[in-house]
C-alpha atoms as a PDB file:
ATOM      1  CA  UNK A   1      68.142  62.943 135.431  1.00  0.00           C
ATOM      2  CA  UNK A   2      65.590  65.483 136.929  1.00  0.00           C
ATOM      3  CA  UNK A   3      67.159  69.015 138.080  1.00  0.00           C
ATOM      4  CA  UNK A   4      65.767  69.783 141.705  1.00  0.00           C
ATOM      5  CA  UNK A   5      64.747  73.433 141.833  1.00  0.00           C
ATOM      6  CA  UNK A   6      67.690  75.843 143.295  1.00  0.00           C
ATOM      7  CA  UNK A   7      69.831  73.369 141.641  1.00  0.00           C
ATOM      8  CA  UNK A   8      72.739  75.814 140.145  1.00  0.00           C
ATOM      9  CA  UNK A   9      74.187  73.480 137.467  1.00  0.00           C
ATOM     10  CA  UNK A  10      70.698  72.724 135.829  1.00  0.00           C
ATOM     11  CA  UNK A  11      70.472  73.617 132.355  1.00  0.00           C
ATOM     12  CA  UNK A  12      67.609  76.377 131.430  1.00  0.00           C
ATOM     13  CA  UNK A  13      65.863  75.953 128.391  1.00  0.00           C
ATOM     14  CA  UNK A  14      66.107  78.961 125.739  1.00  0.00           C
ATOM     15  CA  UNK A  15      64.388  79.503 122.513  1.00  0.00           C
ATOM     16  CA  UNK A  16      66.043  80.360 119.535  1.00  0.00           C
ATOM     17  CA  UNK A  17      64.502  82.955 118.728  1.00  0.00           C
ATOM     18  CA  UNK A  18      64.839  84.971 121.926  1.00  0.00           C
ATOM     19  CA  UNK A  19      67.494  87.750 121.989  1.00  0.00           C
ATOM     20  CA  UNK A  20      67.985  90.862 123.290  1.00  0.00           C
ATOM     21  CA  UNK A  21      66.980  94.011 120.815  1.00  0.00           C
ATOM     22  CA  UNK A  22      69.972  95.577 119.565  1.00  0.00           C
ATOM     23  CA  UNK A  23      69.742  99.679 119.415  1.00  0.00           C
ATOM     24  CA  UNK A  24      69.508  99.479 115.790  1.00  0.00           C
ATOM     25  CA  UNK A  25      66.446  97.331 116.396  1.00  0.00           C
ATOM     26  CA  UNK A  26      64.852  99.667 118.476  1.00  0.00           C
ATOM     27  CA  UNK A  27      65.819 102.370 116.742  1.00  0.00           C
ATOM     28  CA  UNK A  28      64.021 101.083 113.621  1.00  0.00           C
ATOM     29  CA  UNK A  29      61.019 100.291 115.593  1.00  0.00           C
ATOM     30  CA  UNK A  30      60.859 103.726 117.156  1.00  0.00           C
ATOM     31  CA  UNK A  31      61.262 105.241 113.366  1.00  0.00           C
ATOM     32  CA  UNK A  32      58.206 102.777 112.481  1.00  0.00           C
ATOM     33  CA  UNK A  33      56.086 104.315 114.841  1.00  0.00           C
ATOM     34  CA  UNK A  34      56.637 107.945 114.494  1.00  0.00           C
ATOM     35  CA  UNK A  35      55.987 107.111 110.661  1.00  0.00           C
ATOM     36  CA  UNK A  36      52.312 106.041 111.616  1.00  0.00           C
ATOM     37  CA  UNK A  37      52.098 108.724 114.019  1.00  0.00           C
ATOM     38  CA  UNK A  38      52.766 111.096 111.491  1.00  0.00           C
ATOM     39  CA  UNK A  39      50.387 109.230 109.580  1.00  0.00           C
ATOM     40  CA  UNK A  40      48.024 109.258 111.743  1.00  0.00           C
ATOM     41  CA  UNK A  41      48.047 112.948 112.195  1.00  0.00           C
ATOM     42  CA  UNK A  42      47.995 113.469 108.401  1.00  0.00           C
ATOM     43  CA  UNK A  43      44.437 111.280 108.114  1.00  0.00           C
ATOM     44  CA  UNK A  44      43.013 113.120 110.981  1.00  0.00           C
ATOM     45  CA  UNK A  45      44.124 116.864 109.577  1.00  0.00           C
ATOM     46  CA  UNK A  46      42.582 115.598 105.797  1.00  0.00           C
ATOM     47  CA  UNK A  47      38.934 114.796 107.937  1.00  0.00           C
ATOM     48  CA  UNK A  48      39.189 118.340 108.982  1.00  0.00           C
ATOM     49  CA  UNK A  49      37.343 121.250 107.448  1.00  0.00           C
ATOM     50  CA  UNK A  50      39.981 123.260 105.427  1.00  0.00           C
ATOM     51  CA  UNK A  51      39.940 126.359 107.099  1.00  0.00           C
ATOM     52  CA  UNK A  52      41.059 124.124 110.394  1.00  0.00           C
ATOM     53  CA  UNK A  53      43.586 122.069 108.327  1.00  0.00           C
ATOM     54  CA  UNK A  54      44.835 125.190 106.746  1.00  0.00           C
ATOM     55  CA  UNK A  55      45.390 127.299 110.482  1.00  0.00           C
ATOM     56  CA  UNK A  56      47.653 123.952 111.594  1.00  0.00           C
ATOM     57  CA  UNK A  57      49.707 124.288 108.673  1.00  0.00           C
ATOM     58  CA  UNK A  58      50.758 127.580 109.055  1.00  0.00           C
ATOM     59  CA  UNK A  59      51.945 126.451 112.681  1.00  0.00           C
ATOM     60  CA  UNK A  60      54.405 124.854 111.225  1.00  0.00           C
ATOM     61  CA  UNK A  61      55.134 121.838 109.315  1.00  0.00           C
ATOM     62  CA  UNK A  62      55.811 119.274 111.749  1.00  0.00           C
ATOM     63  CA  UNK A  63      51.960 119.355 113.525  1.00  0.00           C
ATOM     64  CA  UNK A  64      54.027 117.529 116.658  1.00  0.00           C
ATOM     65  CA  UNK A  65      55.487 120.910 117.876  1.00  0.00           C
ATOM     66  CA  UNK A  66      53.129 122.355 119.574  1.00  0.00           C
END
């Protein structure tokens, strides 16, 4: 049998693989990305010239404050 659209009882096709992100999920993707942030900024600060790289290290050691 064919479902009509707007038919209520038809039966919608899912894949597997689909579900919705749990908060650990998410939390362990957000955790992934500060890590390449942070590695990011770490890359960038070693291109510097030192007297640069050394003046953002005495702002603290987390670069992201300011």
């Amino acid at each position: 049998m064919i479902p009509e659209p707007g038919d209520p009882n038809r039966e919608v096709p899912v894949n597997e693989t689909f579900h919705v992100q749990t908060d650990d999920e998410l939390a362990e993707k957000k955790l992934k990305q500060i890590e390449a942030d942070d590695q990011a900024i770490q890359t960038i600060l070693l291109g510097l010239p030192e007297d640069i790289y050394a003046a953002q290290m005495m702002k603290g050691s987390d670069i992201g404050i300011q």
